[in-house]
N, C-alpha and C. Protein backbone atom coordinates (compact mmCIF):
# COMPACT_ATOMS: atom_id res chain seq x y z
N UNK A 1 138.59 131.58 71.13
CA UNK A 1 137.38 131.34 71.92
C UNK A 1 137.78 130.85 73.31
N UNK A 2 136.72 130.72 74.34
CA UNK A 2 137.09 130.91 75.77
C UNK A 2 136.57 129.86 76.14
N UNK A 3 136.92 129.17 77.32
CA UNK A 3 135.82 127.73 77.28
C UNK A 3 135.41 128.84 78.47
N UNK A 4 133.64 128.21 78.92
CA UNK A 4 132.81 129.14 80.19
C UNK A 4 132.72 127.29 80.84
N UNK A 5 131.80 127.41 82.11
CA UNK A 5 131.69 126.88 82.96
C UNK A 5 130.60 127.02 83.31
N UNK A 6 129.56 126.29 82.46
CA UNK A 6 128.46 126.56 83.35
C UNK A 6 127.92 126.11 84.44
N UNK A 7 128.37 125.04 85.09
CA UNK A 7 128.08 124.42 86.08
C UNK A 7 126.49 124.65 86.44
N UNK A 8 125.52 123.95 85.90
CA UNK A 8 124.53 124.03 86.13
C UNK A 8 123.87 123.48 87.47
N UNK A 9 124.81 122.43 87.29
CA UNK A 9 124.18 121.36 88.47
C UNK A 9 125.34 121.23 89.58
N UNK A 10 125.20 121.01 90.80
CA UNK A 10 125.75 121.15 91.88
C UNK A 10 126.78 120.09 91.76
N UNK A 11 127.91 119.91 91.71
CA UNK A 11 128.80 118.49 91.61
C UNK A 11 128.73 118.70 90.41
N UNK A 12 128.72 119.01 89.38
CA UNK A 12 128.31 118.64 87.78
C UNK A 12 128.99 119.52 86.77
N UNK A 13 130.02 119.47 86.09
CA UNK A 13 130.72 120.71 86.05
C UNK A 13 130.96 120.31 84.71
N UNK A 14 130.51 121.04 83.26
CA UNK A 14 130.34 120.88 81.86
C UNK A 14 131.08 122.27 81.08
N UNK A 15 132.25 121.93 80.85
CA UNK A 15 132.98 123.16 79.80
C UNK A 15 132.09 123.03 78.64
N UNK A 16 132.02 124.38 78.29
CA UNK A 16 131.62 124.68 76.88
C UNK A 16 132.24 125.82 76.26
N UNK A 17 132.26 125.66 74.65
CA UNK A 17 133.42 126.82 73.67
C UNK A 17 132.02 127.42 73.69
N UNK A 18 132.04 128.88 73.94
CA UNK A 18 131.23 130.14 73.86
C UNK A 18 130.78 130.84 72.49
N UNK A 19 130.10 130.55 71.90
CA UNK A 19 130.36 131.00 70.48
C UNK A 19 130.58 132.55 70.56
N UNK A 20 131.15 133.17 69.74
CA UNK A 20 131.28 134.74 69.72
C UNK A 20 129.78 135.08 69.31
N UNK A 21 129.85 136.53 69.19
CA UNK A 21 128.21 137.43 69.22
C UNK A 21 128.21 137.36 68.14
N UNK A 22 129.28 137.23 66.59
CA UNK A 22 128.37 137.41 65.51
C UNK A 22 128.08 135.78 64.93
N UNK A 23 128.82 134.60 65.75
CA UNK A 23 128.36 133.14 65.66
C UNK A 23 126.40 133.16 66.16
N UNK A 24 126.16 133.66 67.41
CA UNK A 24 125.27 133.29 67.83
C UNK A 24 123.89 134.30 66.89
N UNK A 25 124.67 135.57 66.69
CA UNK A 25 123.72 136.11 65.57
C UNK A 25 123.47 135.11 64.44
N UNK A 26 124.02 134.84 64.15
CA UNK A 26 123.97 133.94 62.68
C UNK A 26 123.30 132.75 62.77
N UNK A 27 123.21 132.52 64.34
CA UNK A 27 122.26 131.25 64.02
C UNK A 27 120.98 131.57 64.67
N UNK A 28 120.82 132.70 64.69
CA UNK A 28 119.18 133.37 64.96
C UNK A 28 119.14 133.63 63.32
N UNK A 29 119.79 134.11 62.07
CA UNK A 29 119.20 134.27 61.52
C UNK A 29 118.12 132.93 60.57
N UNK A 30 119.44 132.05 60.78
CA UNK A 30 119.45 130.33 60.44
C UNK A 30 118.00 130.14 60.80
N UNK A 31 117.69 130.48 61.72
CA UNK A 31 116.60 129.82 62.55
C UNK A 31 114.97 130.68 61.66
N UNK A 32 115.51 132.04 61.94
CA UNK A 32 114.58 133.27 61.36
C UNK A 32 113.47 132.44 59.78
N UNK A 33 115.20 131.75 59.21
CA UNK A 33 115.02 131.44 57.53
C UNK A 33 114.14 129.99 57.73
N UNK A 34 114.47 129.17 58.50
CA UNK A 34 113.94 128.34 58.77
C UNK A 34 112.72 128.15 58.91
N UNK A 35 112.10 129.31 59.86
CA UNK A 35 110.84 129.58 60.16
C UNK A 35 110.09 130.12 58.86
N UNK A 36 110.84 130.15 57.49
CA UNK A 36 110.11 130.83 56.70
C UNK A 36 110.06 132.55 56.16
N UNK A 37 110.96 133.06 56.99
CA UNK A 37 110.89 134.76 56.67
C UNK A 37 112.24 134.81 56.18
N UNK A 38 112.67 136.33 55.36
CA UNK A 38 113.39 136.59 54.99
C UNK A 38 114.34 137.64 56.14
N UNK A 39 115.30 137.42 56.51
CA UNK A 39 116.31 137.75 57.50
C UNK A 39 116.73 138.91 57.51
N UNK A 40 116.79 139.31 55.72
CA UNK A 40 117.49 140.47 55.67
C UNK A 40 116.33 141.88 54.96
N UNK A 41 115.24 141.30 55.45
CA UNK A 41 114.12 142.34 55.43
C UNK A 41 113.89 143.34 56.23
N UNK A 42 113.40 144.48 55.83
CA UNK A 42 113.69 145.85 56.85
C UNK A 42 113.47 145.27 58.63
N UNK A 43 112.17 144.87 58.32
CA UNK A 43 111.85 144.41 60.09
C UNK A 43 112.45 143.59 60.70
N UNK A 44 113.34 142.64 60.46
CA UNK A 44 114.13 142.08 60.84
C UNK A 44 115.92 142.19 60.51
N UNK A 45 116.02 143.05 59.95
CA UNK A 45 117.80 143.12 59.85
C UNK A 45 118.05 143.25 61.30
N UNK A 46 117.51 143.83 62.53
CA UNK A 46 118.41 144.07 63.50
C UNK A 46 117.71 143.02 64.79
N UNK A 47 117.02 141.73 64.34
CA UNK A 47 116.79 140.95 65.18
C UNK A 47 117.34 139.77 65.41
N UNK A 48 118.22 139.18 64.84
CA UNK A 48 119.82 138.71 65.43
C UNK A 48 120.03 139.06 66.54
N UNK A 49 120.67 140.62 66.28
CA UNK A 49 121.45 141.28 67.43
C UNK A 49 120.57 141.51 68.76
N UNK A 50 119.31 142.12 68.77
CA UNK A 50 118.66 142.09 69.60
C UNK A 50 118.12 140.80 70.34
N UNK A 51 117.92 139.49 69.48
CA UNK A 51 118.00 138.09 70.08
C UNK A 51 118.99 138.15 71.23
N UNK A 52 120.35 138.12 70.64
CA UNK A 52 121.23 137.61 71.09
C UNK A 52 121.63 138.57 72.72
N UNK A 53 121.55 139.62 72.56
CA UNK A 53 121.43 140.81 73.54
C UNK A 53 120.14 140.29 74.93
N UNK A 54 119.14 140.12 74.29
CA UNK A 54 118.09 139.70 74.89
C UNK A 54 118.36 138.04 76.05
N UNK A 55 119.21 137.03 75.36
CA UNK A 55 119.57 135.79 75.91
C UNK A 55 120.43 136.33 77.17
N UNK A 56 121.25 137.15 76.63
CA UNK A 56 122.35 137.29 77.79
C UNK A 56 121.95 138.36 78.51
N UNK A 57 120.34 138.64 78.92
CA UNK A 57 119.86 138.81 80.33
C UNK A 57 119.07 138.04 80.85
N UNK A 58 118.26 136.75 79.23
CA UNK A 58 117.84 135.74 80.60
C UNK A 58 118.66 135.03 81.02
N UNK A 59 119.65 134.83 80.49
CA UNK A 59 120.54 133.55 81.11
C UNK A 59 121.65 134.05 81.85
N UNK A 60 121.51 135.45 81.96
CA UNK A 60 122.99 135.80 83.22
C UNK A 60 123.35 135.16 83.79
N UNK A 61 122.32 134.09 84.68
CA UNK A 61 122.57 133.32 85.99
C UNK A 61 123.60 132.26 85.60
N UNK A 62 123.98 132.18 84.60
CA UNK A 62 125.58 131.11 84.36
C UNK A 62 126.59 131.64 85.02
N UNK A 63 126.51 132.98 85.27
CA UNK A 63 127.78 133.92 85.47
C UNK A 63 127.72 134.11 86.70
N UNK A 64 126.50 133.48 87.65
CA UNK A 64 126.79 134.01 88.92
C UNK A 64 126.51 132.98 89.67
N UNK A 65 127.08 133.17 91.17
CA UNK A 65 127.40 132.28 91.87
C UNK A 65 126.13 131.78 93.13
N UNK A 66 124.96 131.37 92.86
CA UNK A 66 124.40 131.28 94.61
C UNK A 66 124.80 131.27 95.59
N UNK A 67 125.44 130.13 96.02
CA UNK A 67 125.74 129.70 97.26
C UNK A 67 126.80 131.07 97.73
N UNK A 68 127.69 131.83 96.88
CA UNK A 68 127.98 132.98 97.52
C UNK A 68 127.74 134.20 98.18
N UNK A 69 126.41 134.39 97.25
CA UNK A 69 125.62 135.01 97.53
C UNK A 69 124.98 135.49 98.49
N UNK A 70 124.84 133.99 98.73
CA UNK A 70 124.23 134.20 100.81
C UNK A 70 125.34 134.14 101.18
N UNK A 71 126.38 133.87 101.41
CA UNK A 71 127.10 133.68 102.39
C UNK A 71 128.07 135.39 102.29
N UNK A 72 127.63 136.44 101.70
CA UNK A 72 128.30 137.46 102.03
C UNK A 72 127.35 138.68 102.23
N UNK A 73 127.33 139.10 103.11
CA UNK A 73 127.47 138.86 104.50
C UNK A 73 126.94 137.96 104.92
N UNK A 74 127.06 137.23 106.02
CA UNK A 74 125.41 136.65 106.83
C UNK A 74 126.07 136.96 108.16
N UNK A 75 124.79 137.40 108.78
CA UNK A 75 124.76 137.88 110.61
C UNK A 75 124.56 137.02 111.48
N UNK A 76 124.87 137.28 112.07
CA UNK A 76 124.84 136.23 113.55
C UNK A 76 124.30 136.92 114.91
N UNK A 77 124.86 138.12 114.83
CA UNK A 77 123.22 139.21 115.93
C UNK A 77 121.99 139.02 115.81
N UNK A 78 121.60 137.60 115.47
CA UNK A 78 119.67 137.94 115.80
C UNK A 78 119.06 137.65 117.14
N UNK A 79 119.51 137.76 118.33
CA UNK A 79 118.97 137.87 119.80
C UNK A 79 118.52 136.73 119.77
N UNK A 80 119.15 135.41 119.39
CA UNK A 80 118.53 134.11 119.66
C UNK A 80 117.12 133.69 118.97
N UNK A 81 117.07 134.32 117.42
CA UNK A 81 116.32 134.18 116.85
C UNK A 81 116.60 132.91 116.08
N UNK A 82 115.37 131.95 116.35
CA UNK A 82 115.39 130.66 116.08
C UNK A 82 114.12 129.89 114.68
N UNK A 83 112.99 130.90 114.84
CA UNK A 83 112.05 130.66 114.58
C UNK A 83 112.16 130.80 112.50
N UNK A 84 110.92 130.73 111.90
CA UNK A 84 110.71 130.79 110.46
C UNK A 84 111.47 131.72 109.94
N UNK A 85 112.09 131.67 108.59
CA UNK A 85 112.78 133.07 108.29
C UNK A 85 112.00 132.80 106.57
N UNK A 86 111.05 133.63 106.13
CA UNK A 86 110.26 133.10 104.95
C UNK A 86 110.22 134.06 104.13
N UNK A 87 110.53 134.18 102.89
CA UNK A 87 109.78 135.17 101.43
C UNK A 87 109.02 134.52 100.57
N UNK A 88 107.51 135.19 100.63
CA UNK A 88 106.63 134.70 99.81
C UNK A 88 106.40 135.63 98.73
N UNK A 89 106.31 135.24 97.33
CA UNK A 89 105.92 135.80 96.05
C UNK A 89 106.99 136.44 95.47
N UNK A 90 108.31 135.54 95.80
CA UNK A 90 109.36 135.88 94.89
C UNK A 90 109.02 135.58 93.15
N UNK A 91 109.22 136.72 92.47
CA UNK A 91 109.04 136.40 91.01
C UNK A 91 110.14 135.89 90.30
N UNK A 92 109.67 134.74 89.64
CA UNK A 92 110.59 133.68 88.70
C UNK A 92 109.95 133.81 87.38
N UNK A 93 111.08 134.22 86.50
CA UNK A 93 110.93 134.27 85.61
C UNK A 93 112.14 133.96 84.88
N UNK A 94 111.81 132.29 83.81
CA UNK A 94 112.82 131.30 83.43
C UNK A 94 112.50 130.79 82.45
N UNK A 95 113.19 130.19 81.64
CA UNK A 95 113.01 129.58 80.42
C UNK A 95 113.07 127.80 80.63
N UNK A 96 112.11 126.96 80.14
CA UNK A 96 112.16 125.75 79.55
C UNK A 96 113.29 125.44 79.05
N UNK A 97 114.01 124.11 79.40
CA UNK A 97 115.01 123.50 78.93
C UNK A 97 114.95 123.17 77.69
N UNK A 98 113.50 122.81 77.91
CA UNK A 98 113.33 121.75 76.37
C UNK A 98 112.77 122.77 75.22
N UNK A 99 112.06 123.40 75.34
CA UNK A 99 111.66 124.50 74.70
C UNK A 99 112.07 125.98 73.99
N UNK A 100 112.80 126.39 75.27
CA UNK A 100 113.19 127.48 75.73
C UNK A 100 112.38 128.85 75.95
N UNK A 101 110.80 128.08 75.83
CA UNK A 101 109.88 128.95 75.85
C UNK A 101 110.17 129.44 77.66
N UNK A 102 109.48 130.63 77.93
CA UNK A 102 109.46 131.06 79.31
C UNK A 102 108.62 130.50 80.16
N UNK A 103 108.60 130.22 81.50
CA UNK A 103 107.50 129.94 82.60
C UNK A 103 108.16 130.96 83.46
N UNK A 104 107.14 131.38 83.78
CA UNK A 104 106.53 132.81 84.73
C UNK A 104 105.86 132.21 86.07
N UNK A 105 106.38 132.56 87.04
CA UNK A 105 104.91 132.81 88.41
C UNK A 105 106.08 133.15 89.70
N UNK A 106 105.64 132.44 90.65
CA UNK A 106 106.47 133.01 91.57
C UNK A 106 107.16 131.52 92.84
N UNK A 107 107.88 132.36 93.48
CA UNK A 107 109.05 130.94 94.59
C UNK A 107 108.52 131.74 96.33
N UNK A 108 107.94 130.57 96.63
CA UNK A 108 108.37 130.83 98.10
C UNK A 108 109.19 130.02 98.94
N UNK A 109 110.20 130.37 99.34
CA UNK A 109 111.19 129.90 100.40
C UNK A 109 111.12 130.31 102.02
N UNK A 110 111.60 129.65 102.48
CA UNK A 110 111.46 129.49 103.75
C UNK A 110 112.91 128.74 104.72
N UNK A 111 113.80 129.47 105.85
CA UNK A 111 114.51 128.54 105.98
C UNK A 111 114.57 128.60 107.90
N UNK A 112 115.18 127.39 108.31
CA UNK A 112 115.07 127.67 110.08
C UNK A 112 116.37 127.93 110.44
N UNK A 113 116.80 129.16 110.37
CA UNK A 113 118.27 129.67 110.97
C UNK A 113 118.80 128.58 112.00
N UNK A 114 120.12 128.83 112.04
CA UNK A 114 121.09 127.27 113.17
C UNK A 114 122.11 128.83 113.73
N UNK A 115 121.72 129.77 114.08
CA UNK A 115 122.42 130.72 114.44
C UNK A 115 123.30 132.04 113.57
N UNK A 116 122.64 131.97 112.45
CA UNK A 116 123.01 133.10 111.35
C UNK A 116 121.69 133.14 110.29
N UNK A 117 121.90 134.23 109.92
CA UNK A 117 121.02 134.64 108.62
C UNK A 117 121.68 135.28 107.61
N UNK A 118 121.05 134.83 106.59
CA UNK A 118 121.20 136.06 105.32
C UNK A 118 120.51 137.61 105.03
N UNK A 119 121.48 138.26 104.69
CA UNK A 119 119.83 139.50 103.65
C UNK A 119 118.87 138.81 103.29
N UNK A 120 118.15 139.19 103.91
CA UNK A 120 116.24 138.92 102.89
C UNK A 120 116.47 139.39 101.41
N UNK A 121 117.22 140.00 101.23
CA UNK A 121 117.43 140.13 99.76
C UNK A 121 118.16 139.11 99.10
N UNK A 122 118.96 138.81 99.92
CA UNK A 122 120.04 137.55 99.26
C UNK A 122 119.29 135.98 98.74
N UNK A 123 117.66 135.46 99.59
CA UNK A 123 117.09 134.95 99.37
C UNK A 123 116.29 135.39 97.58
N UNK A 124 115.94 135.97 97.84
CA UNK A 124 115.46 136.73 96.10
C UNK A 124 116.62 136.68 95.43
N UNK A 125 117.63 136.94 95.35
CA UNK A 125 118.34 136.93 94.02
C UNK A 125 119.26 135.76 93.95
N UNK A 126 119.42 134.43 94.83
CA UNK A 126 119.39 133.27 94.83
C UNK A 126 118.73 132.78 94.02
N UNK A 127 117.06 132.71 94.19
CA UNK A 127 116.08 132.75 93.52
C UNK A 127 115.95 133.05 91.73
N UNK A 128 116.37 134.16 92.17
CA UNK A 128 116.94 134.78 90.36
C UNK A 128 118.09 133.82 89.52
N UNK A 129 118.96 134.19 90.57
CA UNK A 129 120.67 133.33 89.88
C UNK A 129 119.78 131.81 88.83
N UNK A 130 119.14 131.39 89.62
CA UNK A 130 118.84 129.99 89.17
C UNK A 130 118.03 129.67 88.29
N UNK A 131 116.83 130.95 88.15
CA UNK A 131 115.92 131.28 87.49
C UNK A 131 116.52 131.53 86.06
N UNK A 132 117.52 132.60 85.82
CA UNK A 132 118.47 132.92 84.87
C UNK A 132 118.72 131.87 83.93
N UNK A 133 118.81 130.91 83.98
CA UNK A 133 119.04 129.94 83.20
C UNK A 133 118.25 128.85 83.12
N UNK A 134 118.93 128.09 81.80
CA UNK A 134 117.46 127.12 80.86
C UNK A 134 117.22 125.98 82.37
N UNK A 135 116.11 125.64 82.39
CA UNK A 135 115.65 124.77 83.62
C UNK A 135 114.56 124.62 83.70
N UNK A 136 114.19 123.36 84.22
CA UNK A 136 113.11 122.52 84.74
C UNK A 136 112.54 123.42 86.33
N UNK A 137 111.29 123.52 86.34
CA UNK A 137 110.59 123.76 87.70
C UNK A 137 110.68 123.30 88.77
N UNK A 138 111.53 121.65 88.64
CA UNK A 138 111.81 121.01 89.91
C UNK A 138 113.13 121.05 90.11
N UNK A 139 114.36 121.36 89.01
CA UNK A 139 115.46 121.31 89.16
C UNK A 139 115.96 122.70 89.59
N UNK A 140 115.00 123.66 89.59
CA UNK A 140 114.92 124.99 89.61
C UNK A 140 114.66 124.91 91.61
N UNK A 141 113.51 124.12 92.15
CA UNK A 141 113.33 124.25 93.30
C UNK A 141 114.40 123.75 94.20
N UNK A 142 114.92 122.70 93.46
CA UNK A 142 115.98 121.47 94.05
C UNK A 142 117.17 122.64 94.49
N UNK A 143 117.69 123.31 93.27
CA UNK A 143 118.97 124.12 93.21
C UNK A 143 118.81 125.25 94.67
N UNK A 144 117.43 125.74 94.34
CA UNK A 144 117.39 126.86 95.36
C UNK A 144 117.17 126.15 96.60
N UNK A 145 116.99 125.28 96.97
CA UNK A 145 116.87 124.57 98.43
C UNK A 145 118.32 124.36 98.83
N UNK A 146 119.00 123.48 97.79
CA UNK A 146 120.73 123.49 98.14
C UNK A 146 121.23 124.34 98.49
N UNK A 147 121.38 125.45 97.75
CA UNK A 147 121.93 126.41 97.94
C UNK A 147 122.16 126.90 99.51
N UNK A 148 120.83 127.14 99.68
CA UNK A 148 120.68 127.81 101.07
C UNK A 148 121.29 126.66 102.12
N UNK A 149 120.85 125.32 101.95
CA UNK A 149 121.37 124.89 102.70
C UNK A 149 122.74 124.66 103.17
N UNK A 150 123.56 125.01 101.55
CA UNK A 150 125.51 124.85 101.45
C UNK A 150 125.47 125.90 102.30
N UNK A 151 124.92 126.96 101.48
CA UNK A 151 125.63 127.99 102.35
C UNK A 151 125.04 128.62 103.99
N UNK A 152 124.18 128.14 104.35
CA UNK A 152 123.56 128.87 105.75
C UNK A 152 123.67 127.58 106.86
N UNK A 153 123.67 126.35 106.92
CA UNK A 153 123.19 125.39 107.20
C UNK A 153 122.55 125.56 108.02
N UNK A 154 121.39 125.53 107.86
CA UNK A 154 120.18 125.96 108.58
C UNK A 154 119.88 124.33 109.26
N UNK A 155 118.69 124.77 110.41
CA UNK A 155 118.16 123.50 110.84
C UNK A 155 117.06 123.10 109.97
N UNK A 156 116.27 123.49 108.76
CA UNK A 156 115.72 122.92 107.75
C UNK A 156 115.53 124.32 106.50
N UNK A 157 115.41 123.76 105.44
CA UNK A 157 114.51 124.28 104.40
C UNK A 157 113.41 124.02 103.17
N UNK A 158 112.69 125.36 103.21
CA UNK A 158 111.43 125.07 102.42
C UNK A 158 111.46 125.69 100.83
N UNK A 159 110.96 124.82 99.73
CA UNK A 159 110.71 125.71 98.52
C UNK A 159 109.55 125.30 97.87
N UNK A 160 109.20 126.17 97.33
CA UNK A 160 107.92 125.83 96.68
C UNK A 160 107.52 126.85 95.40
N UNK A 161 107.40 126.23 94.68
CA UNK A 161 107.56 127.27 93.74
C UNK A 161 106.23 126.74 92.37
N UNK A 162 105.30 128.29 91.96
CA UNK A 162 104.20 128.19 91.29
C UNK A 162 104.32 128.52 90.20
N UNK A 163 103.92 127.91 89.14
CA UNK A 163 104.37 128.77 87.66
C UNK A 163 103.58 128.10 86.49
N UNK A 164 103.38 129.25 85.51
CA UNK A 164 102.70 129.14 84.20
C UNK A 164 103.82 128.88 83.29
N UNK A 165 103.51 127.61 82.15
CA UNK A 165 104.52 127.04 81.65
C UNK A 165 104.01 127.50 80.28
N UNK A 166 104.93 128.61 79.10
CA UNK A 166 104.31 128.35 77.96
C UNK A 166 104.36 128.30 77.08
N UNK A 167 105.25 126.77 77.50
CA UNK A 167 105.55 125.51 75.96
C UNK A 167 103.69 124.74 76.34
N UNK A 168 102.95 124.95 77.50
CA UNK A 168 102.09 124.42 77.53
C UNK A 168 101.01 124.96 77.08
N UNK A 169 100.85 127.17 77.40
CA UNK A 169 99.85 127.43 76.87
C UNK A 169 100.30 128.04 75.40
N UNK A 170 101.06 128.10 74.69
CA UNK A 170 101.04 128.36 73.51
C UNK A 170 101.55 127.22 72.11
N UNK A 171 101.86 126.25 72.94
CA UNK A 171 101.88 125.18 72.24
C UNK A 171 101.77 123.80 72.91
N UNK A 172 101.98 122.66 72.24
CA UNK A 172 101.15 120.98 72.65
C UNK A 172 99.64 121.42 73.42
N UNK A 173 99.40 121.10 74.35
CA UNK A 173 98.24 120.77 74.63
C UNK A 173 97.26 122.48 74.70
N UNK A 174 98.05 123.34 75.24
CA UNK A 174 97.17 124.78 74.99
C UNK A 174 96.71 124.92 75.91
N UNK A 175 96.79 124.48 76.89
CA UNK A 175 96.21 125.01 78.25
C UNK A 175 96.43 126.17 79.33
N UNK A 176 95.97 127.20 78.70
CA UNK A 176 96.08 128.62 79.50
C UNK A 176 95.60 128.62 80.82
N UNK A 177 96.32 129.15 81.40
CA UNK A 177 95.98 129.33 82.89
C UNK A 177 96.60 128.18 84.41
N UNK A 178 97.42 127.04 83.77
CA UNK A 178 97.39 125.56 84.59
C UNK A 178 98.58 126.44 84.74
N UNK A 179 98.92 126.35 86.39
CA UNK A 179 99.88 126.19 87.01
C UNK A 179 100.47 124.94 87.51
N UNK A 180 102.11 124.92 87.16
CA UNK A 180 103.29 123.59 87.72
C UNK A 180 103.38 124.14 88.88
N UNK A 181 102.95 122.98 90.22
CA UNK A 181 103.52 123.02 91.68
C UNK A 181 104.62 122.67 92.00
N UNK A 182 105.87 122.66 92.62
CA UNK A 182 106.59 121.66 93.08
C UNK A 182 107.37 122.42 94.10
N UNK A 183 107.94 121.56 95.21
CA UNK A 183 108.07 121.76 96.30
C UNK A 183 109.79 121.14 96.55
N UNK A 184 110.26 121.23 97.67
CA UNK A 184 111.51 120.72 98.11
C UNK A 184 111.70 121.13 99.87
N UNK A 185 111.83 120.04 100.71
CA UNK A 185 111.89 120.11 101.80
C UNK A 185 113.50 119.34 102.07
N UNK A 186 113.72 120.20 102.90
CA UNK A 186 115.14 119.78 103.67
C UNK A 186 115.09 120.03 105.35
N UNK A 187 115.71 119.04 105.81
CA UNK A 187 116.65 118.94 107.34
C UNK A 187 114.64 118.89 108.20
N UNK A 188 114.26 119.53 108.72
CA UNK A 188 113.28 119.73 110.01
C UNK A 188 112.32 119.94 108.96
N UNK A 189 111.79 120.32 107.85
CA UNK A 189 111.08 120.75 106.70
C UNK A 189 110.42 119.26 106.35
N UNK A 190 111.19 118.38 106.43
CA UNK A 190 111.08 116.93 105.46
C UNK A 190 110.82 116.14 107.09
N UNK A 191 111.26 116.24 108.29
CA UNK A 191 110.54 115.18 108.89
C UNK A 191 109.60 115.56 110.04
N UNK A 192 109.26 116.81 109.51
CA UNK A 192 108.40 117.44 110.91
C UNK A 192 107.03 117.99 110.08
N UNK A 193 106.03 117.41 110.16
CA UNK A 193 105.08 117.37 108.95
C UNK A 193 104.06 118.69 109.67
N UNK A 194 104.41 118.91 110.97
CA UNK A 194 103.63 120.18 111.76
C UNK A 194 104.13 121.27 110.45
N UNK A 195 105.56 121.38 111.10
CA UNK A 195 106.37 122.35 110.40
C UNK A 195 105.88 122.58 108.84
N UNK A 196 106.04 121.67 108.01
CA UNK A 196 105.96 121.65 106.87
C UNK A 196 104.39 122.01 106.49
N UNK A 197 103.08 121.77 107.12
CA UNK A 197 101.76 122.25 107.03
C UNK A 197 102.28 123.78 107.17
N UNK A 198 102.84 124.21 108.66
CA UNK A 198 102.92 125.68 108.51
C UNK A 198 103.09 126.53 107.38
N UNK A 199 104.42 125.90 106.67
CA UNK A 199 104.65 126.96 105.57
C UNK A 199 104.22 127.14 104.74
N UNK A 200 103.34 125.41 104.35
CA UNK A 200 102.63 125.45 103.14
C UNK A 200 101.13 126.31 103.50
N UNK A 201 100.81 126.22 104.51
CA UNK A 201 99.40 127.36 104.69
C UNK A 201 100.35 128.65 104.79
N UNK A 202 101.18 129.57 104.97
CA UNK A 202 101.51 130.46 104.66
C UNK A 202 101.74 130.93 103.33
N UNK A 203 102.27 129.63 102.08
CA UNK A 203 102.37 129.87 100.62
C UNK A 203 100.89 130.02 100.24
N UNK A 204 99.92 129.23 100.77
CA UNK A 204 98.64 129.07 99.86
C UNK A 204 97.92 130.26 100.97
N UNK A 205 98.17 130.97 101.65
CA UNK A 205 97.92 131.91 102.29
C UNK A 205 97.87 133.11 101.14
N UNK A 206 99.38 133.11 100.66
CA UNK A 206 99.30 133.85 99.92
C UNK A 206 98.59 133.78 98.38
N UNK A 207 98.78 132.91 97.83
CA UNK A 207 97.70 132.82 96.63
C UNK A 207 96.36 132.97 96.95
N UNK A 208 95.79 132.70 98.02
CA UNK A 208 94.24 133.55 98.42
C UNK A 208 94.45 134.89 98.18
N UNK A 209 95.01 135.56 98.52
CA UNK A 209 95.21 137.11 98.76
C UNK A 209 95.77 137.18 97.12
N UNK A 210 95.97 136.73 96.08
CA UNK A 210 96.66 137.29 94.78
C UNK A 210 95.45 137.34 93.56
């Protein structure tokens, strides 16, 4: 067995032994029996394998790197472009720590270039990398604000990110439809409260229009 690295948290660096694919099958079936059904019944003989297949595309994001992400390429030709650099209605789609049930909705970011940029794409799959794995909605916003900031150092950044949680609507309290807010401001974002109205009427700009 291999130790992985998931380094979830920035500074925070946790080896773990990887179980092999027919370990982690086996404890979907554990779980299957647990719940009461029989494992090795027609409709389920091949849902182990498909579990386990299924995890290792939500949780890719162990395997990949953010902060690299942006930083290959980033340009420096923007004609003295200084101003907002923003993507609204990035889709997040992530699993509960505690649960591992999914929360769904979407991230808007926002950052103030210091003389380089990233792909506008590189912002979205930042977004993803972090999404990919088990996480909290605020530790989820926190990560994607760092990021950008290790790697671009921008003169501020914005996150904000909207989502349906549902360890909430399909179990404890049942409340369909409540969206988790949470936000993260950095550098000109956090002490320039003009600034920071702007982007947030550009995010809730967009939820009018959805």
């Amino acid at each position: 067995m291999t130790n992985i690295s998931t380094a979830p948290f920035k500074g925070k660096v946790t080896p773990v032994r990887r179980p092999t694919k027919q370990e982690a099958e086996e404890a979907v079936r554990t779980l299957i029996a647990w719940a009461g059904d029989d494992p090795d019944r027609e409709g389920l003989k091949e849902t182990p394998r498909r579990v386990v297949e299924a995890f290792q595309e939500y949780f890719r994001g162990y395997s990949e790197d953010p902060v690299a992400m942006l930083q290959q390429p980033t340009f420096e030709e923007i004609g003295g472009y200084d101003d907002l650099v923003m993507l609204r209605d990035i889709r997040v789609e992530s699993h509960c720590e505690h649960h591992i049930a999914p929360f769904i909705g979407v991230a808007h970011v926002a950052y103030l270039p210091n003389g380089k940029v990233a792909g506008l794409s590189k912002l979205a799959r930042v977004v993803e990398a972090y999404a990919k794995r088990l996480q909290t909605q605020e530790t989820l916003s926190a990560q994607i604000a760092d990021a950008i900031q290790e790697a671009l150092s921008p003169r501020g950044v914005a996150v904000m990110i909207e989502a349906e949680h549902q360890c909430m609507t399909m179990r404890g309290v049942h409340q369909p439809g409540v969206a988790a807010v949470t936000t993260r401001f950095l550098g000109a974002f956090a002490t320039d409260s003009a600034l920071r109205d702007r982007f947030l009427s550009l995010a809730n700009a967009s939820r009018r229009g959805r």
